[in-house]
N, C-alpha and C. Protein backbone atom coordinates (compact mmCIF):
# COMPACT_ATOMS: atom_id res chain seq x y z
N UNK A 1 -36.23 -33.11 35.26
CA UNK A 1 -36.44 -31.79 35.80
C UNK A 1 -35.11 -31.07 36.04
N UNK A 2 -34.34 -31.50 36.58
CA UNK A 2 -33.05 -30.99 36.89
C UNK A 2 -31.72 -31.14 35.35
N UNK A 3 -32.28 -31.58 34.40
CA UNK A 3 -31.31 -31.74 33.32
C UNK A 3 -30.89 -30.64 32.88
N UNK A 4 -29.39 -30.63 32.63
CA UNK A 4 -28.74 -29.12 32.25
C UNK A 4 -29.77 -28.32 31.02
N UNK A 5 -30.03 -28.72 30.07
CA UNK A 5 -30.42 -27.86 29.41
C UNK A 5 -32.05 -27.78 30.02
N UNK A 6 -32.67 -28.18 31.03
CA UNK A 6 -33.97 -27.90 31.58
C UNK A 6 -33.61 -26.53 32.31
N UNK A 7 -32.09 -25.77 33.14
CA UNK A 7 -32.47 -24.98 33.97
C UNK A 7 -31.26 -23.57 32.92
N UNK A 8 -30.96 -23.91 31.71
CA UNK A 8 -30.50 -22.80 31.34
C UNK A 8 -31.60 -22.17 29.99
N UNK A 9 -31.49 -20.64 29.63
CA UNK A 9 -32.49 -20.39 29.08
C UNK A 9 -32.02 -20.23 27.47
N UNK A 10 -31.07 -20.68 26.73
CA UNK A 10 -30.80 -20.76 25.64
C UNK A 10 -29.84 -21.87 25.82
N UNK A 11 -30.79 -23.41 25.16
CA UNK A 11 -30.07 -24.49 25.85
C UNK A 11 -28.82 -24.41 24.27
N UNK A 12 -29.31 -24.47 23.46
CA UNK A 12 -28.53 -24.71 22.15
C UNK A 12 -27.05 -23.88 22.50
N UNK A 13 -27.17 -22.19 22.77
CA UNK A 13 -26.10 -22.01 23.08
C UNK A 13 -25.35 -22.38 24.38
N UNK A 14 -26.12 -22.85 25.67
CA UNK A 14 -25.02 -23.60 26.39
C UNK A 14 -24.35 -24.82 25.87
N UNK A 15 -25.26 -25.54 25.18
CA UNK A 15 -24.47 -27.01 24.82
C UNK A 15 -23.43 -26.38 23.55
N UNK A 16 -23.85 -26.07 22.83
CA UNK A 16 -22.49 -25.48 21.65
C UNK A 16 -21.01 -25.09 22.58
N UNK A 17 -21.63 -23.98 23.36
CA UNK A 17 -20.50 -23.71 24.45
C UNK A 17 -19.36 -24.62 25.04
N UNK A 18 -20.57 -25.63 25.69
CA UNK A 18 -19.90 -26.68 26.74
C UNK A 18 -19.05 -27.74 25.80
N UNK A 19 -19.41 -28.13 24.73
CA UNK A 19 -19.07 -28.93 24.10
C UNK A 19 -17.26 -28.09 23.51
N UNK A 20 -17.37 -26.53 22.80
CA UNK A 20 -16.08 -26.75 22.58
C UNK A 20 -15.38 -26.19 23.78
N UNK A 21 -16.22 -26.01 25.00
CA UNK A 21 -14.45 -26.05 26.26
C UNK A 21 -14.93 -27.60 26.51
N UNK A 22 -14.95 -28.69 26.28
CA UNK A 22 -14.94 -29.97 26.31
C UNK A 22 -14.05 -30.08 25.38
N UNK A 23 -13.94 -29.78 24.22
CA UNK A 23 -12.85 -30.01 22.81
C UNK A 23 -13.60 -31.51 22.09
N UNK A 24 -15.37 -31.83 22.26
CA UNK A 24 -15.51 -32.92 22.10
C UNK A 24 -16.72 -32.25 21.14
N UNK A 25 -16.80 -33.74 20.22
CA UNK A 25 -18.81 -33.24 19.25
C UNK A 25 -19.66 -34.49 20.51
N UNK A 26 -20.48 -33.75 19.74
CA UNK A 26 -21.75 -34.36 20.50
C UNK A 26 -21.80 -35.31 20.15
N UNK A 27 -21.51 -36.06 19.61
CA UNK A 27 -21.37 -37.50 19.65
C UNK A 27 -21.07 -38.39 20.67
N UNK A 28 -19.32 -37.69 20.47
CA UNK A 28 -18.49 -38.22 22.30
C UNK A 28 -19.34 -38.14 23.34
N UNK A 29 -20.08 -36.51 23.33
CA UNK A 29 -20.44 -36.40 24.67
C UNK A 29 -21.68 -37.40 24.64
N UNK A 30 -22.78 -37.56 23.84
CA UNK A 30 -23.63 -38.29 23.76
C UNK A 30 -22.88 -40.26 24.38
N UNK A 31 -22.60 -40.27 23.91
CA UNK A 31 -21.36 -41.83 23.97
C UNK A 31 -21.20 -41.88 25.33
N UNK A 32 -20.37 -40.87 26.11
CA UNK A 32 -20.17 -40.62 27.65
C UNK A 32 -21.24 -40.54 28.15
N UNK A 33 -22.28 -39.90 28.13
CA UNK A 33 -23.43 -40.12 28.82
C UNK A 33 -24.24 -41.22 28.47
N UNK A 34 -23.77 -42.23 27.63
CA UNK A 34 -24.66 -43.50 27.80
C UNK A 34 -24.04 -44.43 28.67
N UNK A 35 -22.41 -44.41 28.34
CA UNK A 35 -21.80 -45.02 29.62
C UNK A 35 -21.98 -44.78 31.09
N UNK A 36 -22.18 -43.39 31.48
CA UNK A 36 -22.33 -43.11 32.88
C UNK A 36 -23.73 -43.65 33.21
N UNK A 37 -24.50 -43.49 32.32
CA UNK A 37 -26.20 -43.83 32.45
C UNK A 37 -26.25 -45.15 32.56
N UNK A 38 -25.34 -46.21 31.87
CA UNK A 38 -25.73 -47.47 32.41
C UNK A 38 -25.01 -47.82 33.23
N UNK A 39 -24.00 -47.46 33.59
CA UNK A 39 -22.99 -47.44 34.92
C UNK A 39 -24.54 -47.48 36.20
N UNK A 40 -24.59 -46.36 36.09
CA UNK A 40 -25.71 -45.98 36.70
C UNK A 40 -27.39 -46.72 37.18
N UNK A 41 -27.48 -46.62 36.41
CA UNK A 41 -28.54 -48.13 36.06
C UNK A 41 -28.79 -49.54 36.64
N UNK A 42 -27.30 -50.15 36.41
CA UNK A 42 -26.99 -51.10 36.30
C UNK A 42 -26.00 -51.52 37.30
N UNK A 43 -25.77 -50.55 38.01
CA UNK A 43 -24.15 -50.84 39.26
C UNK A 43 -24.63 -49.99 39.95
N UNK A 44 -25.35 -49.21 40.23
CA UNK A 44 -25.45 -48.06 41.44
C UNK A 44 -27.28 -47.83 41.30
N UNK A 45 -28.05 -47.86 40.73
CA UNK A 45 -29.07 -47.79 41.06
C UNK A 45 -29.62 -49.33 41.54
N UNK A 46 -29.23 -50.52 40.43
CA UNK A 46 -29.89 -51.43 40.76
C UNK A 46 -28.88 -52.21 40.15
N UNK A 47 -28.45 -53.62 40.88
CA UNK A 47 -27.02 -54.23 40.67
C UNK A 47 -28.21 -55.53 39.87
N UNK A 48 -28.22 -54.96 38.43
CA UNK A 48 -28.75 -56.24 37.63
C UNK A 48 -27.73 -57.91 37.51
N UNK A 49 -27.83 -58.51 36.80
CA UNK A 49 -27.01 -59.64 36.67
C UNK A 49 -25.28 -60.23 36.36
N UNK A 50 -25.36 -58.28 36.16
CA UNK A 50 -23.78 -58.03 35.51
C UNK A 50 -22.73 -58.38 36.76
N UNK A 51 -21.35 -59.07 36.36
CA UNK A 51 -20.71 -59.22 37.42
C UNK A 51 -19.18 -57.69 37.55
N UNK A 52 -19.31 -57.27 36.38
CA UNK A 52 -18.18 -56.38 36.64
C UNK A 52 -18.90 -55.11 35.88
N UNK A 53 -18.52 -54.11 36.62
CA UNK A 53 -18.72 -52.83 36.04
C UNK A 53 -17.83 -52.13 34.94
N UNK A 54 -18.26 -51.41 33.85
CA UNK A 54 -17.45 -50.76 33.04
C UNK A 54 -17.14 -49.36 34.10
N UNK A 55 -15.81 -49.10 34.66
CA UNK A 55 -15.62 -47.59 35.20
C UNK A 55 -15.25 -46.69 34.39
N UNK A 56 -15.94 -45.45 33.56
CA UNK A 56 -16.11 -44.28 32.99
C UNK A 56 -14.73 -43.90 33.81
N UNK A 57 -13.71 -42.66 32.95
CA UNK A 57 -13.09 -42.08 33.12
C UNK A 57 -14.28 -40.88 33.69
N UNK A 58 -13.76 -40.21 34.63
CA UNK A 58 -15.13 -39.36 35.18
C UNK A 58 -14.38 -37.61 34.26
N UNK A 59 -13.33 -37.39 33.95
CA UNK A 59 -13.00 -36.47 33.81
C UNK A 59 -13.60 -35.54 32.85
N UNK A 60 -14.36 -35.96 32.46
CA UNK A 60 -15.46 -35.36 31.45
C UNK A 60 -17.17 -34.88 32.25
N UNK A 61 -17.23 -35.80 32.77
CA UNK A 61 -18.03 -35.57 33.44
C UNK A 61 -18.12 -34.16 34.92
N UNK A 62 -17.06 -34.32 35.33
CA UNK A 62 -16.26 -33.45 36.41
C UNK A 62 -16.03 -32.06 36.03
N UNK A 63 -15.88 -32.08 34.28
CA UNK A 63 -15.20 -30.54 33.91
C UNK A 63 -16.85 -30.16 33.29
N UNK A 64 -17.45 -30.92 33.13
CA UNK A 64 -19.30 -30.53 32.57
C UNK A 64 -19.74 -30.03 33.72
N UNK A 65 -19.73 -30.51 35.05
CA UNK A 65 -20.24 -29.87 36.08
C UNK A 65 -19.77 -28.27 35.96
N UNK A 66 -18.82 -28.18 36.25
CA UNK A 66 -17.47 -27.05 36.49
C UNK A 66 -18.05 -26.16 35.25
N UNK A 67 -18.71 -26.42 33.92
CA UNK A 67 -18.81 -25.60 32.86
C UNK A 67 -19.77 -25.37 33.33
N UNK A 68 -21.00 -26.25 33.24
CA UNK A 68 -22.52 -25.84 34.08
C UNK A 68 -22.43 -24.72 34.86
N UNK A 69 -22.06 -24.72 36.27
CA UNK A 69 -22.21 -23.73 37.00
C UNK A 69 -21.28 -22.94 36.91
N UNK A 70 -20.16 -22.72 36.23
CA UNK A 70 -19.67 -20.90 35.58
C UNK A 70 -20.88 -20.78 34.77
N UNK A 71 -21.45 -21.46 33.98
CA UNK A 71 -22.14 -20.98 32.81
C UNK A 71 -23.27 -20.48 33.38
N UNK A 72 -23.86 -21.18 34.78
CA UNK A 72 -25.36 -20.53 35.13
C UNK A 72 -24.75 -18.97 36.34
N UNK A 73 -23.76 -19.01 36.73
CA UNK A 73 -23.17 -17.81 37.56
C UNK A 73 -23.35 -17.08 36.32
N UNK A 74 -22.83 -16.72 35.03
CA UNK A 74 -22.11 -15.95 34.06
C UNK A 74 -23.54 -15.44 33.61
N UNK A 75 -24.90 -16.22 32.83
CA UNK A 75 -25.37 -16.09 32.24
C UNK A 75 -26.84 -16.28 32.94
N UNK A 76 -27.20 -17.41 33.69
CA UNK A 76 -28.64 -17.03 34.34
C UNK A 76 -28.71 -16.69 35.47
N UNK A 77 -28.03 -16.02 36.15
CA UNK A 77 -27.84 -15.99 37.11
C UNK A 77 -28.55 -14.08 37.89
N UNK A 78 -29.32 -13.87 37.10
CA UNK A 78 -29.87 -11.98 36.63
C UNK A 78 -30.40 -11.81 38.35
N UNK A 79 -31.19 -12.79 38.78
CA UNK A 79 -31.89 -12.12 39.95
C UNK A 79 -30.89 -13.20 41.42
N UNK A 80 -29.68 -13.39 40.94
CA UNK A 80 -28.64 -13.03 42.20
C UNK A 80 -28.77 -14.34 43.22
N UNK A 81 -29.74 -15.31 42.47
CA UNK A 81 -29.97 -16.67 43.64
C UNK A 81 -29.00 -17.35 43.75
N UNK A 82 -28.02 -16.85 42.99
CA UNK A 82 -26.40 -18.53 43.29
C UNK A 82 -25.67 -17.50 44.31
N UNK A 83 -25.96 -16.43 44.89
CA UNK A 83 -24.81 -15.80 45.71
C UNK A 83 -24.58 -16.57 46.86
N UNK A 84 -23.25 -16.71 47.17
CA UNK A 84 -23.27 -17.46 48.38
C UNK A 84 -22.82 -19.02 48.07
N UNK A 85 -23.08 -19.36 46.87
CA UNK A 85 -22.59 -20.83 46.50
C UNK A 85 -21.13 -21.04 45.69
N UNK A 86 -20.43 -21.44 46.25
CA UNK A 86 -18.79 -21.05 46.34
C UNK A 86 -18.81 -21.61 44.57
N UNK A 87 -17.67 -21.01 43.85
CA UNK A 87 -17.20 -21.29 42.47
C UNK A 87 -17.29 -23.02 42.39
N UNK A 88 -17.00 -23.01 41.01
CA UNK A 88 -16.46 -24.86 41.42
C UNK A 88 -14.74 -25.00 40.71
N UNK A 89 -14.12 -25.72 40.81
CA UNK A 89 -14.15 -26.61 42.47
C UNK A 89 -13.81 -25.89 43.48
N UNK A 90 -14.54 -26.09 44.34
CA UNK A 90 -14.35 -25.04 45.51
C UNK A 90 -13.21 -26.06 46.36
N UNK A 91 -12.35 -24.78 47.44
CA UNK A 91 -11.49 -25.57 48.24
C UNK A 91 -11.97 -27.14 48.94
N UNK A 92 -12.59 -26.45 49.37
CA UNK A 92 -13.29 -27.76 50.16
C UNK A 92 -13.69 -28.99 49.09
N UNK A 93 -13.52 -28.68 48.35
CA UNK A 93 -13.53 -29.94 47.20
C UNK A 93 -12.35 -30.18 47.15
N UNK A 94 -11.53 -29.68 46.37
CA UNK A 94 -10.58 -29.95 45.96
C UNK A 94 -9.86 -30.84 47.30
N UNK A 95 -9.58 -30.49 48.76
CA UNK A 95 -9.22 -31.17 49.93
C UNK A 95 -9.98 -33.35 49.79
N UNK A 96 -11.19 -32.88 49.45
CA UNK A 96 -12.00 -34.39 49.78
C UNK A 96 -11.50 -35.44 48.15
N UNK A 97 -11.17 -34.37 46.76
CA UNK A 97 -10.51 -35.00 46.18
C UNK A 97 -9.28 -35.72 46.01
N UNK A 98 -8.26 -34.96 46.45
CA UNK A 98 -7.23 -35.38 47.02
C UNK A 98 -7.20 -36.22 48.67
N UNK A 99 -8.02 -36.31 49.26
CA UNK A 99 -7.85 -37.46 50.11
C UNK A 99 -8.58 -38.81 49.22
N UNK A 100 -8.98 -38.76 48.59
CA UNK A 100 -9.61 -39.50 47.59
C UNK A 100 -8.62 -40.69 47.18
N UNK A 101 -7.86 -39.53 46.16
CA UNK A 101 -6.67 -40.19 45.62
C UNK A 101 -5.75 -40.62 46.00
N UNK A 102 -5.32 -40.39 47.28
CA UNK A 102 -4.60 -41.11 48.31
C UNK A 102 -5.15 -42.05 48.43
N UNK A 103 -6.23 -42.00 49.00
CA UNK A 103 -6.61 -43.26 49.53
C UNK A 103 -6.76 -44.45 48.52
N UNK A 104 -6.99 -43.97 47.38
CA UNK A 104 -7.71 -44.66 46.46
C UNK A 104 -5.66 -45.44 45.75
N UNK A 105 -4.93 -44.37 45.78
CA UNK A 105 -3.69 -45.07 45.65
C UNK A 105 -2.71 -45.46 46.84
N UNK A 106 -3.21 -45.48 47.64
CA UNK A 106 -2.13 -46.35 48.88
C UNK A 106 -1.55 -45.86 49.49
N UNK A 107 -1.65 -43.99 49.56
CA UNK A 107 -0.28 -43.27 49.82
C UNK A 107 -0.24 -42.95 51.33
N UNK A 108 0.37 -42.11 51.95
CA UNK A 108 -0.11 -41.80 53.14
C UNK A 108 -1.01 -41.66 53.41
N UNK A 109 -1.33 -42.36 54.73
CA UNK A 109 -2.51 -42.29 55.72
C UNK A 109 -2.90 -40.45 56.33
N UNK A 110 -2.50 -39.77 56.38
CA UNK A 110 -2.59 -38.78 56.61
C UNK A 110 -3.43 -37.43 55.74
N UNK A 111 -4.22 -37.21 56.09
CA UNK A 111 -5.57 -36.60 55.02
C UNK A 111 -5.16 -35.25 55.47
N UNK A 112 -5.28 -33.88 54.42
CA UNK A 112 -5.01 -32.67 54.19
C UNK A 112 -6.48 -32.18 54.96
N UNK A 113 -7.47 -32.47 54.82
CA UNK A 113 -8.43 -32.27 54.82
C UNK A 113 -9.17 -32.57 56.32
N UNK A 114 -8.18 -33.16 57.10
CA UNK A 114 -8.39 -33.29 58.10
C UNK A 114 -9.51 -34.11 58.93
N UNK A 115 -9.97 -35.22 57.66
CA UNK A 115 -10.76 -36.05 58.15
C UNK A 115 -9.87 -37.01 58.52
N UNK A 116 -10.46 -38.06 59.35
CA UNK A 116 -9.92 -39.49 60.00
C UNK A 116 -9.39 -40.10 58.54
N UNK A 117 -7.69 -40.90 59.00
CA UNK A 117 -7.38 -41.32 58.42
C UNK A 117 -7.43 -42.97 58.52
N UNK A 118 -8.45 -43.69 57.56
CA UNK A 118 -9.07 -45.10 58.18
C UNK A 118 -7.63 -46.05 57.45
């Protein structure tokens, strides 16, 4: 129900779109979404028998969001229902990403973002 080309109204031209500001064919992108899907599956929905996870570079995934919603602001957007829902990445993202990466690399304890630094 919620699948990108379920909520835009000329799915062919969003995916043509998304794909060359991706710089990828549908192949890749097809390929990436089987990895995230069994990532998914298999490590985060339901931890089958596997002992290590394959981790997806997410950066593909991250800039598809980011195309999605310019693309539904730009183009379906006629009767004005996204007003009010900040661009992407919105500040407040960008803050919880970068405490992220700190944390996630060792660096200072001290968060921009002003959450507790654990």
């Amino acid at each position: 129900m919620h699948y990108c080309l379920n909520v835009v109204s000329d799915p062919s031209r969003f995916m043509r779109e998304l794909l060359n500001q991706l710089q990828i064919t549908q192949a890749d992108f097809d390929a990436h979404i089987r990895i995230v899907k069994n990532l998914r599956d298999k490590f985060i929905a339901h931890l089958d028998s596997d002992i290590t996870a394959p981790l997806p570079k997410l950066d593909l995934a991250l800039n598809s969001v980011g195309f999605l919603l310019e693309y539904l602001f730009r183009h379906e957007n006629h009767e004005k229902h996204l007003e009010g829902i900040a661009r992407f990445p919105d500040p407040i993202y960008r803050l919880a990403y970068d405490d992220a990466r700190l944390a996630y690399k060792g660096e200072p304890d001290v968060r921009r973002s002003g959450g507790r630094a654990d």
